[in-house]
PDB file of N, CA and C in Angstrom:
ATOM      1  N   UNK A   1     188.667  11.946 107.630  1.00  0.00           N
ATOM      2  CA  UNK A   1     187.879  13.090 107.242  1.00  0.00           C
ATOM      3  C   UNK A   1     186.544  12.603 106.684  1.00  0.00           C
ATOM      4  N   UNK A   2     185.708  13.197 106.900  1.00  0.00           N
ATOM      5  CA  UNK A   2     184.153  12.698 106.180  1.00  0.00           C
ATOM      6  C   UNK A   2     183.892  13.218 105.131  1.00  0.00           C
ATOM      7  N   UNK A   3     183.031  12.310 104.286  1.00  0.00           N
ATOM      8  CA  UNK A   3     183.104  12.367 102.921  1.00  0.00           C
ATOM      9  C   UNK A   3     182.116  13.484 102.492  1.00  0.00           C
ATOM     10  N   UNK A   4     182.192  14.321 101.692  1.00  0.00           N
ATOM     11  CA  UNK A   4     180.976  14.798 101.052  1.00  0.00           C
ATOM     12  C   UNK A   4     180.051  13.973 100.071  1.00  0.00           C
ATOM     13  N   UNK A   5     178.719  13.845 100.540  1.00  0.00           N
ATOM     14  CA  UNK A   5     178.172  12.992  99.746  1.00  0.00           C
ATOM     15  C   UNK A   5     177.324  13.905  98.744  1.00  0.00           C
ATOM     16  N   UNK A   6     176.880  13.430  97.389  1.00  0.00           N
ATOM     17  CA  UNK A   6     176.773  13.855  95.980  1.00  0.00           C
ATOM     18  C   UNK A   6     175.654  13.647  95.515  1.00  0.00           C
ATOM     19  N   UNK A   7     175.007  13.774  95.660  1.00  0.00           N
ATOM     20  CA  UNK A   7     173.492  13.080  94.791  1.00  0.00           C
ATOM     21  C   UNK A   7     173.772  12.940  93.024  1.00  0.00           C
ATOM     22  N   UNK A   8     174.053  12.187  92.451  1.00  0.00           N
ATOM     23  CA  UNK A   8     174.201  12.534  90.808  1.00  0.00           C
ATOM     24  C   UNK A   8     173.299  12.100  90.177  1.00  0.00           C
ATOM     25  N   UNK A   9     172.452  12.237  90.689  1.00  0.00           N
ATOM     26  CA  UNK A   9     170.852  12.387  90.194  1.00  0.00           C
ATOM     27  C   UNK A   9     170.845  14.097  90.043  1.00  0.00           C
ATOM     28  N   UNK A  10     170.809  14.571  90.222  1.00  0.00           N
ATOM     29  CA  UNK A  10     170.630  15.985  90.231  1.00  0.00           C
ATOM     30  C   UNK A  10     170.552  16.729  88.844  1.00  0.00           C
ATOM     31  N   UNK A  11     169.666  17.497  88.441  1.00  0.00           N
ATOM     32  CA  UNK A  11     169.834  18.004  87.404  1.00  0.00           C
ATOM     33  C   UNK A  11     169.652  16.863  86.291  1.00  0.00           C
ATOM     34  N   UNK A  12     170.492  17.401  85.197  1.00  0.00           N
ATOM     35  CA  UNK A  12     170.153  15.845  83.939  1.00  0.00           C
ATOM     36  C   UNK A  12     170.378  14.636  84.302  1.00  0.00           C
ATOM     37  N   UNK A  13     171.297  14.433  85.349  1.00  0.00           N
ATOM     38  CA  UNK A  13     171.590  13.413  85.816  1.00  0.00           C
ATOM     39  C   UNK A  13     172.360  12.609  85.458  1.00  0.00           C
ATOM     40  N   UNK A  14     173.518  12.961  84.474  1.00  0.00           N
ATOM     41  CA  UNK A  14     174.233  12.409  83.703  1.00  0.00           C
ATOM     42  C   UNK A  14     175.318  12.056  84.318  1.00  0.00           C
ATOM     43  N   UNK A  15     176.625  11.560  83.333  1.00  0.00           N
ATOM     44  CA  UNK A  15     178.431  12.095  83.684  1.00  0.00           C
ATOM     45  C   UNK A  15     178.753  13.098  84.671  1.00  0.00           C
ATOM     46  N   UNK A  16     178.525  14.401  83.760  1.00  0.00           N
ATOM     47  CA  UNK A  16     178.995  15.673  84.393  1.00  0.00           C
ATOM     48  C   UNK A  16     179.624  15.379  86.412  1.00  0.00           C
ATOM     49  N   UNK A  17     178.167  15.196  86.642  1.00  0.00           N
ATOM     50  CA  UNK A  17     178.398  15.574  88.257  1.00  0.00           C
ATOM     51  C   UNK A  17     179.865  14.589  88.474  1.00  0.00           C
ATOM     52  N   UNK A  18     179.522  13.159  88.241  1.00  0.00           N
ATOM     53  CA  UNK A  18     180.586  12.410  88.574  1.00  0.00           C
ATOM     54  C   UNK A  18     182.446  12.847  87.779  1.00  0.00           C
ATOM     55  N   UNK A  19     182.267  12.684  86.739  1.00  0.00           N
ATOM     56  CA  UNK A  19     183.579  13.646  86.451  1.00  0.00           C
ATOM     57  C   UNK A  19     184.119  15.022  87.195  1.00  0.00           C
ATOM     58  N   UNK A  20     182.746  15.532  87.621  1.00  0.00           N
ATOM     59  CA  UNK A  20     183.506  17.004  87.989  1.00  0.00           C
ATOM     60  C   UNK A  20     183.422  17.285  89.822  1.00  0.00           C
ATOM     61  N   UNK A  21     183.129  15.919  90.534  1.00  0.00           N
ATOM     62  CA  UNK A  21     183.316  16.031  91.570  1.00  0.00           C
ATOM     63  C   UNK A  21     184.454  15.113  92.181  1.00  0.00           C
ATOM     64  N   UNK A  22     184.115  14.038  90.906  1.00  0.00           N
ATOM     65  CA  UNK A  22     186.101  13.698  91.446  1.00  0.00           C
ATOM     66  C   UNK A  22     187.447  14.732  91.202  1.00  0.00           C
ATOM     67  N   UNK A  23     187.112  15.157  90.025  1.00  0.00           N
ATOM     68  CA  UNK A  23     188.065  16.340  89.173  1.00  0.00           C
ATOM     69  C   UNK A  23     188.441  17.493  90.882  1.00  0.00           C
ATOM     70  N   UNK A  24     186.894  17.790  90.951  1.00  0.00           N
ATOM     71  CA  UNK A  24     187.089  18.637  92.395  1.00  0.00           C
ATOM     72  C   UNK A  24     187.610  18.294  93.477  1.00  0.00           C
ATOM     73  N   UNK A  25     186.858  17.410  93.736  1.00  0.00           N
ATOM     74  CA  UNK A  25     187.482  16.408  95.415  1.00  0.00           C
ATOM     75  C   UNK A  25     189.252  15.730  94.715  1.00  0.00           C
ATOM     76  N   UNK A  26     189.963  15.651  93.528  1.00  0.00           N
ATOM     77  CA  UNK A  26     191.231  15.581  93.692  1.00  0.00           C
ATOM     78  C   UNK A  26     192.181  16.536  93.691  1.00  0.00           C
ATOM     79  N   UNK A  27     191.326  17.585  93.293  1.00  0.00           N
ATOM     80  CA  UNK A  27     192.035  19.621  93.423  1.00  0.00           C
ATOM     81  C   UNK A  27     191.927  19.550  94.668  1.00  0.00           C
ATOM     82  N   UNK A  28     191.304  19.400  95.372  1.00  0.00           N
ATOM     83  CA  UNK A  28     191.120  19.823  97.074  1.00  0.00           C
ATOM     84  C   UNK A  28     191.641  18.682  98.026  1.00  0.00           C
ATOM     85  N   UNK A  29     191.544  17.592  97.263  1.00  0.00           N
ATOM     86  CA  UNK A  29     192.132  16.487  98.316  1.00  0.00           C
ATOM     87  C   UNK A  29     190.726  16.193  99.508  1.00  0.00           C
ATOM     88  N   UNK A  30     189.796  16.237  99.168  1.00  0.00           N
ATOM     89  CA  UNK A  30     188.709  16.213 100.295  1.00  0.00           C
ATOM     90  C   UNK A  30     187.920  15.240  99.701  1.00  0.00           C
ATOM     91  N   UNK A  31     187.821  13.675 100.568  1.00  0.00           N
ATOM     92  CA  UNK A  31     187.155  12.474  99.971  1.00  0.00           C
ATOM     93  C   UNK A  31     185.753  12.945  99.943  1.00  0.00           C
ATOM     94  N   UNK A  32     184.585  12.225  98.579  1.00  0.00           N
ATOM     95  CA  UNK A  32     183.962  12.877  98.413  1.00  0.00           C
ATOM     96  C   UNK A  32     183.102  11.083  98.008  1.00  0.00           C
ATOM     97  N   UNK A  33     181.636  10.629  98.531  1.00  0.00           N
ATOM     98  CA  UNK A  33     180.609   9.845  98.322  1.00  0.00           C
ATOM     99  C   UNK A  33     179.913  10.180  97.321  1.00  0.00           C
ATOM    100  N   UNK A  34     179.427   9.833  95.777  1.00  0.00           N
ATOM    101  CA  UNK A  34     178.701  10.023  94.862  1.00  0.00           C
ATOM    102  C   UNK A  34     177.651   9.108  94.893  1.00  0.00           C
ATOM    103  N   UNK A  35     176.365   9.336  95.067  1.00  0.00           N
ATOM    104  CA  UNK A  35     175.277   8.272  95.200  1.00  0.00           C
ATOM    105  C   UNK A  35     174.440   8.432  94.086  1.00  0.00           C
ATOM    106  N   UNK A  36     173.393   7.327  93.303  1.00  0.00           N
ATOM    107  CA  UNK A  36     172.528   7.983  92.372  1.00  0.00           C
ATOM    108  C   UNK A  36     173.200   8.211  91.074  1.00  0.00           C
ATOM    109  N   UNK A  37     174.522   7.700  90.736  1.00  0.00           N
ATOM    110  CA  UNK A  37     175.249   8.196  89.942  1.00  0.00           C
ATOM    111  C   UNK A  37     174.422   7.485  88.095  1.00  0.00           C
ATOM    112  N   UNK A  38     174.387   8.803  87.410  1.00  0.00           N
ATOM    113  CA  UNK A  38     173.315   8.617  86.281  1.00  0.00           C
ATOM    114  C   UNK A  38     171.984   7.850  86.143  1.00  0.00           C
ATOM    115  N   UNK A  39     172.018   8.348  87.465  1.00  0.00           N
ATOM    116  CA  UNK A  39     170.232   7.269  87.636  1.00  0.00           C
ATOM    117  C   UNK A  39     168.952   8.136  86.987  1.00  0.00           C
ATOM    118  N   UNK A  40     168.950   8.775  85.972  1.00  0.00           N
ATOM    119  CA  UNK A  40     168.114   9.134  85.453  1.00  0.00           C
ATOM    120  C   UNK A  40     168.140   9.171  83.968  1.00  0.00           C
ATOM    121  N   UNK A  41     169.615   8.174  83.850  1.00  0.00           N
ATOM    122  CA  UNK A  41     170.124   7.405  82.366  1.00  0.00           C
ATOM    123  C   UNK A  41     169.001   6.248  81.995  1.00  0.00           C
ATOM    124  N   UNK A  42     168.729   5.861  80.557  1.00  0.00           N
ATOM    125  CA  UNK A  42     168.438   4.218  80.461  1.00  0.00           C
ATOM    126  C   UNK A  42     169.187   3.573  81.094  1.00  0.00           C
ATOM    127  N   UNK A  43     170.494   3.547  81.089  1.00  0.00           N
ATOM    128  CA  UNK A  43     171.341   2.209  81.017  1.00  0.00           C
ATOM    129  C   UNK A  43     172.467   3.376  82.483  1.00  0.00           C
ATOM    130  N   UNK A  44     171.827   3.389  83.384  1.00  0.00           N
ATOM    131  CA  UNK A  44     172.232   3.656  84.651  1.00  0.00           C
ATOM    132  C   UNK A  44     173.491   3.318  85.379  1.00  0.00           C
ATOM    133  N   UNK A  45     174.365   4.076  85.939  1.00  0.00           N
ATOM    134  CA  UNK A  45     175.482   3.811  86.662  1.00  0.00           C
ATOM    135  C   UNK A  45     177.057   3.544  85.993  1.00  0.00           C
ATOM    136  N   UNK A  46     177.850   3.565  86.024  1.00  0.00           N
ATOM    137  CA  UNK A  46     179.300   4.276  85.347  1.00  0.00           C
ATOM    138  C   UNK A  46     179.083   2.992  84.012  1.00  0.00           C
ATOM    139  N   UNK A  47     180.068   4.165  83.272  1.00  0.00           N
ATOM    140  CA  UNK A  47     180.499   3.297  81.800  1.00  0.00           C
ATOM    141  C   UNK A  47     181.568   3.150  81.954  1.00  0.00           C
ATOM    142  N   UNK A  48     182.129   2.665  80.922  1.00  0.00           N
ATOM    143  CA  UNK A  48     183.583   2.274  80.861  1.00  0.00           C
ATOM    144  C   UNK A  48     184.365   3.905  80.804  1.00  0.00           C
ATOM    145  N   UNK A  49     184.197   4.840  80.187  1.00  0.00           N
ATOM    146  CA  UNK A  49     184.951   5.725  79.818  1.00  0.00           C
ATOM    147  C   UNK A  49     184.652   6.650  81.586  1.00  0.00           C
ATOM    148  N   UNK A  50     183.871   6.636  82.566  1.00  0.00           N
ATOM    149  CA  UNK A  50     184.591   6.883  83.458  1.00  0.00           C
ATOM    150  C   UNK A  50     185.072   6.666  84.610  1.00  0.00           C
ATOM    151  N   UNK A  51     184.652   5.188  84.556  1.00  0.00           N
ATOM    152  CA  UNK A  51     185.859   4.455  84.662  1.00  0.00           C
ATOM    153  C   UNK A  51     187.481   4.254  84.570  1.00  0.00           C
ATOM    154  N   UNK A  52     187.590   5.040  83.451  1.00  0.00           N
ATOM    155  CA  UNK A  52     189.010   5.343  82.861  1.00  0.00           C
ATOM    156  C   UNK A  52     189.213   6.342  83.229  1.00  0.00           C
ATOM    157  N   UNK A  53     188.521   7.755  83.033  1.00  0.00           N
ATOM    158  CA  UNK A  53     188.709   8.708  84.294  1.00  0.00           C
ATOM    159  C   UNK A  53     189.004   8.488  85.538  1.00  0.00           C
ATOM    160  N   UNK A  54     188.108   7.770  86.574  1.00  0.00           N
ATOM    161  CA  UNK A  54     188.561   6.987  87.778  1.00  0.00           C
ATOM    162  C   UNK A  54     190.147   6.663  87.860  1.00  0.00           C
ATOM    163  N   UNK A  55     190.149   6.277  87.053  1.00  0.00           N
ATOM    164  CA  UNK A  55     191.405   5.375  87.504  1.00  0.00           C
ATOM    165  C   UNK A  55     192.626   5.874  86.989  1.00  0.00           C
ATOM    166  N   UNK A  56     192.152   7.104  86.354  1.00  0.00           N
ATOM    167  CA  UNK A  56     193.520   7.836  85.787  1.00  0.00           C
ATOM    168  C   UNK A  56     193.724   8.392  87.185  1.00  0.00           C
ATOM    169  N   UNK A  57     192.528   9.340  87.430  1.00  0.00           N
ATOM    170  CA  UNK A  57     192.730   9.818  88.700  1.00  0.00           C
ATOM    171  C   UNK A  57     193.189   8.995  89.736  1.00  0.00           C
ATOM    172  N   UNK A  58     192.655   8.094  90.625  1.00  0.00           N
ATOM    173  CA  UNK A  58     193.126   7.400  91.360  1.00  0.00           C
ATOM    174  C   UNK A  58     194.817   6.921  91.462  1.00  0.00           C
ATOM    175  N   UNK A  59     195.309   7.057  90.192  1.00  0.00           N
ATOM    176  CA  UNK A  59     196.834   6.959  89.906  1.00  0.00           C
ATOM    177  C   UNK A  59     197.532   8.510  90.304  1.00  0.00           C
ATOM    178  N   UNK A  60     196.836   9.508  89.921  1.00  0.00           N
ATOM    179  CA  UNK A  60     197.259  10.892  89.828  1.00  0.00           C
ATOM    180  C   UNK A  60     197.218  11.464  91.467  1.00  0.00           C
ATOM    181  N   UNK A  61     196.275  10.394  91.948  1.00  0.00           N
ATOM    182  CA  UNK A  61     196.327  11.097  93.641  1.00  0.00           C
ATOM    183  C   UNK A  61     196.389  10.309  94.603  1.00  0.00           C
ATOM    184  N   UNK A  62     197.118   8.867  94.228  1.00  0.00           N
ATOM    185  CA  UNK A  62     197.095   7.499  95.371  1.00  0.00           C
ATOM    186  C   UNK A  62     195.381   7.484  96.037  1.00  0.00           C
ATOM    187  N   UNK A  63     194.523   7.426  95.270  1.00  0.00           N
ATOM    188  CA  UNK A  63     193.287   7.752  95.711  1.00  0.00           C
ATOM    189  C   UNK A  63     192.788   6.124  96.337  1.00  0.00           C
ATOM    190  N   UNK A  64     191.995   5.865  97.490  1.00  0.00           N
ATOM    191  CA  UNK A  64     191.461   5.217  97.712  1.00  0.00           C
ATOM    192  C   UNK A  64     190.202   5.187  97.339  1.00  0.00           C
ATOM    193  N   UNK A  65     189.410   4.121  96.508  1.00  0.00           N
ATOM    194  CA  UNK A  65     188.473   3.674  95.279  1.00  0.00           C
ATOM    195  C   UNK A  65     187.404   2.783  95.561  1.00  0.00           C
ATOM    196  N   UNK A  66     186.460   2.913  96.545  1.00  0.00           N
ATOM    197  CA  UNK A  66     185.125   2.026  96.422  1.00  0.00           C
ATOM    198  C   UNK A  66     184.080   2.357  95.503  1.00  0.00           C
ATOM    199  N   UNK A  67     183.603   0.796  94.695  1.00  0.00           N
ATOM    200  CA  UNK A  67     182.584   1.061  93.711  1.00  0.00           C
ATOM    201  C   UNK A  67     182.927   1.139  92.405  1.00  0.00           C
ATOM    202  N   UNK A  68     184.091   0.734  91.941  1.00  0.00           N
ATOM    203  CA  UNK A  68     184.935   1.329  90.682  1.00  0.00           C
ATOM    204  C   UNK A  68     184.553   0.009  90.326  1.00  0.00           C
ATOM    205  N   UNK A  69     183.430   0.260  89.099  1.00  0.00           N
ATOM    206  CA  UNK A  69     183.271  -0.778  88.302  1.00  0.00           C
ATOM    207  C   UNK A  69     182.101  -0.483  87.307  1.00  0.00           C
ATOM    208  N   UNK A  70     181.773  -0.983  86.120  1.00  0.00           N
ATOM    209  CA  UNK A  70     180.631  -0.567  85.359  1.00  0.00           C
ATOM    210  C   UNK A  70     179.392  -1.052  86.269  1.00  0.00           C
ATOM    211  N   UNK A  71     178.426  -0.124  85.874  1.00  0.00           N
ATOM    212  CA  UNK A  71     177.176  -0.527  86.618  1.00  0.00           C
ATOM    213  C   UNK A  71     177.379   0.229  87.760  1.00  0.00           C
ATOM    214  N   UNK A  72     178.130   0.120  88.408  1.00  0.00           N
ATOM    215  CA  UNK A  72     177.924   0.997  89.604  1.00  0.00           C
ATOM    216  C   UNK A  72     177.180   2.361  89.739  1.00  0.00           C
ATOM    217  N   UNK A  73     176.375   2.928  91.055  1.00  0.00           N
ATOM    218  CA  UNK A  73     175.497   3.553  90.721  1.00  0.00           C
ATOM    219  C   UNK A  73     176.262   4.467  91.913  1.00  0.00           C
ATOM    220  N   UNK A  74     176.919   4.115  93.152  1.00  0.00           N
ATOM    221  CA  UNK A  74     177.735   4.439  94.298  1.00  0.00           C
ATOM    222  C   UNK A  74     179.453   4.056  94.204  1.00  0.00           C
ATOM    223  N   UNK A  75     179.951   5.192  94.433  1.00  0.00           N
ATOM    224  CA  UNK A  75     181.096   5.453  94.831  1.00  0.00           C
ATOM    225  C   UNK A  75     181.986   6.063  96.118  1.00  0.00           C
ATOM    226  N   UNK A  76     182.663   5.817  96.389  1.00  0.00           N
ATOM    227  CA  UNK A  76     183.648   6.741  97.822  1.00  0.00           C
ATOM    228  C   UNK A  76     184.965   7.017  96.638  1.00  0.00           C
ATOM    229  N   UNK A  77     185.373   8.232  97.313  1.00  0.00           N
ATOM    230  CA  UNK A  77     187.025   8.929  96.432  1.00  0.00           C
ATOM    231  C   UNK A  77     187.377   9.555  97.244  1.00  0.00           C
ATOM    232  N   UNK A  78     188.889   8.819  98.122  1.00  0.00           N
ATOM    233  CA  UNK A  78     189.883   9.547  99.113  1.00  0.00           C
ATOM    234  C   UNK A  78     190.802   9.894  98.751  1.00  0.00           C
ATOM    235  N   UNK A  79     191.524  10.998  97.852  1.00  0.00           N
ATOM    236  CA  UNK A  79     192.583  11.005  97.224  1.00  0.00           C
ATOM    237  C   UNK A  79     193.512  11.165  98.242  1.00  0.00           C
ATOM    238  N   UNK A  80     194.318  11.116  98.164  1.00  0.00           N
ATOM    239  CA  UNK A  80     195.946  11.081  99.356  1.00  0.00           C
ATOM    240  C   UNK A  80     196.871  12.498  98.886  1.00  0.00           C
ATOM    241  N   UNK A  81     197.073  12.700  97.435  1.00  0.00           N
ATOM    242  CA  UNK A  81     198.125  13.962  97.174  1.00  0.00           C
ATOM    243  C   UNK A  81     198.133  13.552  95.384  1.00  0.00           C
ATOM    244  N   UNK A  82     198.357  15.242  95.197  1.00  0.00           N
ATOM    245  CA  UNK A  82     198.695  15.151  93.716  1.00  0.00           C
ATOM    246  C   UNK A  82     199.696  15.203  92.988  1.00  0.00           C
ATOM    247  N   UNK A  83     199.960  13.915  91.672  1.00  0.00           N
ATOM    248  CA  UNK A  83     201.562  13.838  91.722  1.00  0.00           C
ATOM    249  C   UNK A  83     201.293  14.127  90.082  1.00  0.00           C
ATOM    250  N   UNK A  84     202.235  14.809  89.495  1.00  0.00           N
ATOM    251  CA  UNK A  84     202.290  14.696  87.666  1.00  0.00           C
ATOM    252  C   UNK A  84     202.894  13.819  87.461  1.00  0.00           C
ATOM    253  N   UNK A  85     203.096  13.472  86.019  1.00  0.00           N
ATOM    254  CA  UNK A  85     204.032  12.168  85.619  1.00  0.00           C
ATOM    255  C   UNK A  85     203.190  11.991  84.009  1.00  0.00           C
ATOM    256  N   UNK A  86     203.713  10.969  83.656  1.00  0.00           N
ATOM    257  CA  UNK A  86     202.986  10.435  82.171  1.00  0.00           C
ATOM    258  C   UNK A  86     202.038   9.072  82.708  1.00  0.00           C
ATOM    259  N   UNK A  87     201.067   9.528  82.444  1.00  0.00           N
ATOM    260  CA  UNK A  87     199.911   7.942  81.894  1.00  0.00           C
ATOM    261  C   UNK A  87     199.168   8.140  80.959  1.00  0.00           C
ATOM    262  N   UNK A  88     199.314   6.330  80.571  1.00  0.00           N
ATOM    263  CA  UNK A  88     199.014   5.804  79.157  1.00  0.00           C
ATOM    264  C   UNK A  88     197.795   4.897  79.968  1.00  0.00           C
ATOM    265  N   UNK A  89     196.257   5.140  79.479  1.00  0.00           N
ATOM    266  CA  UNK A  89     195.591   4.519  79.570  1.00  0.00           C
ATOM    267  C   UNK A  89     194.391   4.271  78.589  1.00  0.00           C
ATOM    268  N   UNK A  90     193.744   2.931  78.121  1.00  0.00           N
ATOM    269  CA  UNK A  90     192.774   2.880  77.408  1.00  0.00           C
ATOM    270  C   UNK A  90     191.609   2.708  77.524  1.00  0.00           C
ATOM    271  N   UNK A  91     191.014   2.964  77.108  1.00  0.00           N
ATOM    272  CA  UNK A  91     189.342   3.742  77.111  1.00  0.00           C
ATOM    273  C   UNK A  91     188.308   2.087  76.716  1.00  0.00           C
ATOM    274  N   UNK A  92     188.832   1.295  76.103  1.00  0.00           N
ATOM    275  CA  UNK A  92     189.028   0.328  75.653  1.00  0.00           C
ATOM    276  C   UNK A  92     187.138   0.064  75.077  1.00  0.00           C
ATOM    277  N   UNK A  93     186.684   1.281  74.510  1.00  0.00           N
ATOM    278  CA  UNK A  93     184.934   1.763  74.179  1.00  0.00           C
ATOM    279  C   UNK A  93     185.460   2.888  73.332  1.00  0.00           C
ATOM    280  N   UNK A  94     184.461   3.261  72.801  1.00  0.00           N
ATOM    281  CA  UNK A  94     184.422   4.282  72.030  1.00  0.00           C
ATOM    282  C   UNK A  94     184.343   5.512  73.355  1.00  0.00           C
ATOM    283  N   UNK A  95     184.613   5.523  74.433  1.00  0.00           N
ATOM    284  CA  UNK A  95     184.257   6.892  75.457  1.00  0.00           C
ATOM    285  C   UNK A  95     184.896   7.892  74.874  1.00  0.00           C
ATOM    286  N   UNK A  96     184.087   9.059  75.010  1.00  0.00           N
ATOM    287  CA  UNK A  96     185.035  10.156  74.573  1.00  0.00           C
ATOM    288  C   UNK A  96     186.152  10.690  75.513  1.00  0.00           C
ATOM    289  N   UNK A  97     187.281  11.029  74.644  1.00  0.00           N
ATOM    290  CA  UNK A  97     188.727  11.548  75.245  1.00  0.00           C
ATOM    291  C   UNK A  97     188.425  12.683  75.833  1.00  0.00           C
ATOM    292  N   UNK A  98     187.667  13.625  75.041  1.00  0.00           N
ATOM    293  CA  UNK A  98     187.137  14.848  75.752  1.00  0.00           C
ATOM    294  C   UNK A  98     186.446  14.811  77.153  1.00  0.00           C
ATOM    295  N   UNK A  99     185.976  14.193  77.446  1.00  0.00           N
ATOM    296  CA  UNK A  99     184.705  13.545  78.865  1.00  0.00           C
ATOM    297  C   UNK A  99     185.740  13.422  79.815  1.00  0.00           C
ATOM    298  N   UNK A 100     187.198  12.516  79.364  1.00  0.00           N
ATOM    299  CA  UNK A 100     188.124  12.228  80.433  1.00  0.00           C
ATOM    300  C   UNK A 100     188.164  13.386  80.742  1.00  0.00           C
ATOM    301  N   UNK A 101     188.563  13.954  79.464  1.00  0.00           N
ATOM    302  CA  UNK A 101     189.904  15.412  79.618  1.00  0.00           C
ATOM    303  C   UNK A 101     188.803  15.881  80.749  1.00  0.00           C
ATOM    304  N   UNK A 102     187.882  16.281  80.742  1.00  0.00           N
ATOM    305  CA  UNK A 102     186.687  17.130  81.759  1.00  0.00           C
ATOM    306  C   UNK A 102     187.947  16.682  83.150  1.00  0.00           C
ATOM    307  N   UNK A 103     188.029  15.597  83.338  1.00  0.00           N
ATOM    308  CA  UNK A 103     188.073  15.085  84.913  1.00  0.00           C
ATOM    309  C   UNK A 103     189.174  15.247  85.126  1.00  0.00           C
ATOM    310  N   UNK A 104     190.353  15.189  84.462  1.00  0.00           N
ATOM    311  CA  UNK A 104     191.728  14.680  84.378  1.00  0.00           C
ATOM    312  C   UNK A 104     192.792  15.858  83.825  1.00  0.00           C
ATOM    313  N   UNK A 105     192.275  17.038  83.342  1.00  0.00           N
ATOM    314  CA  UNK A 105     192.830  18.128  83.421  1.00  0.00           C
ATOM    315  C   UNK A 105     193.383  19.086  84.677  1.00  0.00           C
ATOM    316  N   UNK A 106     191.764  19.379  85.431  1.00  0.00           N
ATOM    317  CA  UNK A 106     192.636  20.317  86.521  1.00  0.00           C
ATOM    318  C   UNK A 106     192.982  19.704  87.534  1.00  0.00           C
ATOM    319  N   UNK A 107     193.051  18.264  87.817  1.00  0.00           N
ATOM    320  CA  UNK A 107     194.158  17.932  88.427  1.00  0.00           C
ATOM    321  C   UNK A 107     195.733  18.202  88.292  1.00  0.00           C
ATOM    322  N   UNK A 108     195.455  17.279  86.801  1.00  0.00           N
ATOM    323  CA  UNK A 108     197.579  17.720  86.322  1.00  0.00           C
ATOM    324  C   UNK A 108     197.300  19.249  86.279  1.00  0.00           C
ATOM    325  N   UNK A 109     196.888  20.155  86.216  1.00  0.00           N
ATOM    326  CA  UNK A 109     197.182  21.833  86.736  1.00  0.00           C
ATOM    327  C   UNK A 109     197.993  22.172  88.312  1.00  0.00           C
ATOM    328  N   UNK A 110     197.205  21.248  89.309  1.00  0.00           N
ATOM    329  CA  UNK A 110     197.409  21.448  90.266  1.00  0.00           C
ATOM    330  C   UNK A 110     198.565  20.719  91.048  1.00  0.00           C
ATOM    331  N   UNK A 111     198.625  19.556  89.798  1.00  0.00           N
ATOM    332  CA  UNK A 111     199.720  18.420  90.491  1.00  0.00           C
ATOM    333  C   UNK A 111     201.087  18.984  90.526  1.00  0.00           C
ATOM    334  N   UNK A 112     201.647  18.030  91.466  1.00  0.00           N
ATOM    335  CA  UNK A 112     203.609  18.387  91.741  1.00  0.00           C
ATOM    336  C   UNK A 112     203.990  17.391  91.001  1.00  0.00           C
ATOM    337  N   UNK A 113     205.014  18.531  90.439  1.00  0.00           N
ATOM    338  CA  UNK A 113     205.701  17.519  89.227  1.00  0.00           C
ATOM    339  C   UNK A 113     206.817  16.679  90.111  1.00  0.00           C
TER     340      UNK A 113
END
């Protein structure tokens, strides 16, 4: 399936887009390209805290993951299916818990337990 690609430059140019288009593309299951990601930050391209989003998700939907790393400015997200369950993961930064929660909520809504 082809990816939707994202500009996350857009607007403030922050988090937001990237949290809430993986959050989306793992509700829908439809792989989704993020380019530009906080490029209108000082200190440009993923932090650690979503990162930890990433990868909660990526657990929550057998997601296939290019670009998952700090600094990164480009990403690809193919999720496969949504499963519930318990994960324990650390933020291992001060990132806020709330920022995850953004990404990592309406998935487990939608997931099979």
């Amino acid at each position: 399936m082809k990816a939707i690609v994202i500009d996350g430059s857009y607007g403030e140019g922050g988090g937001s887009i990237f949290r809430y288009a993986l959050a989306l593309s793992s509700v829908t299951l439809k792989p989704i390209e993020i380019i530009n990601i906080r490029a209108k930050r000082s200190n440009p391209g993923l932090r650690p805290q979503h990162l930890t989003a990433a990868k909660i998700l990526v657990e929550m939907t057998e997601a296939k993951f290019e670009g998952l790393s700090v600094g990164s400015t480009k990403v690809r997200f193919e999720p496969k299916k949504r499963k519930g369950g318990k994960y324990v993961f650390d933020v291992g930064t001060a990132g806020s818990i709330s920022l995850i929660i953004q990404a990592v909520l309406p998935v487990a809504l939608f997931a099979d337990r």
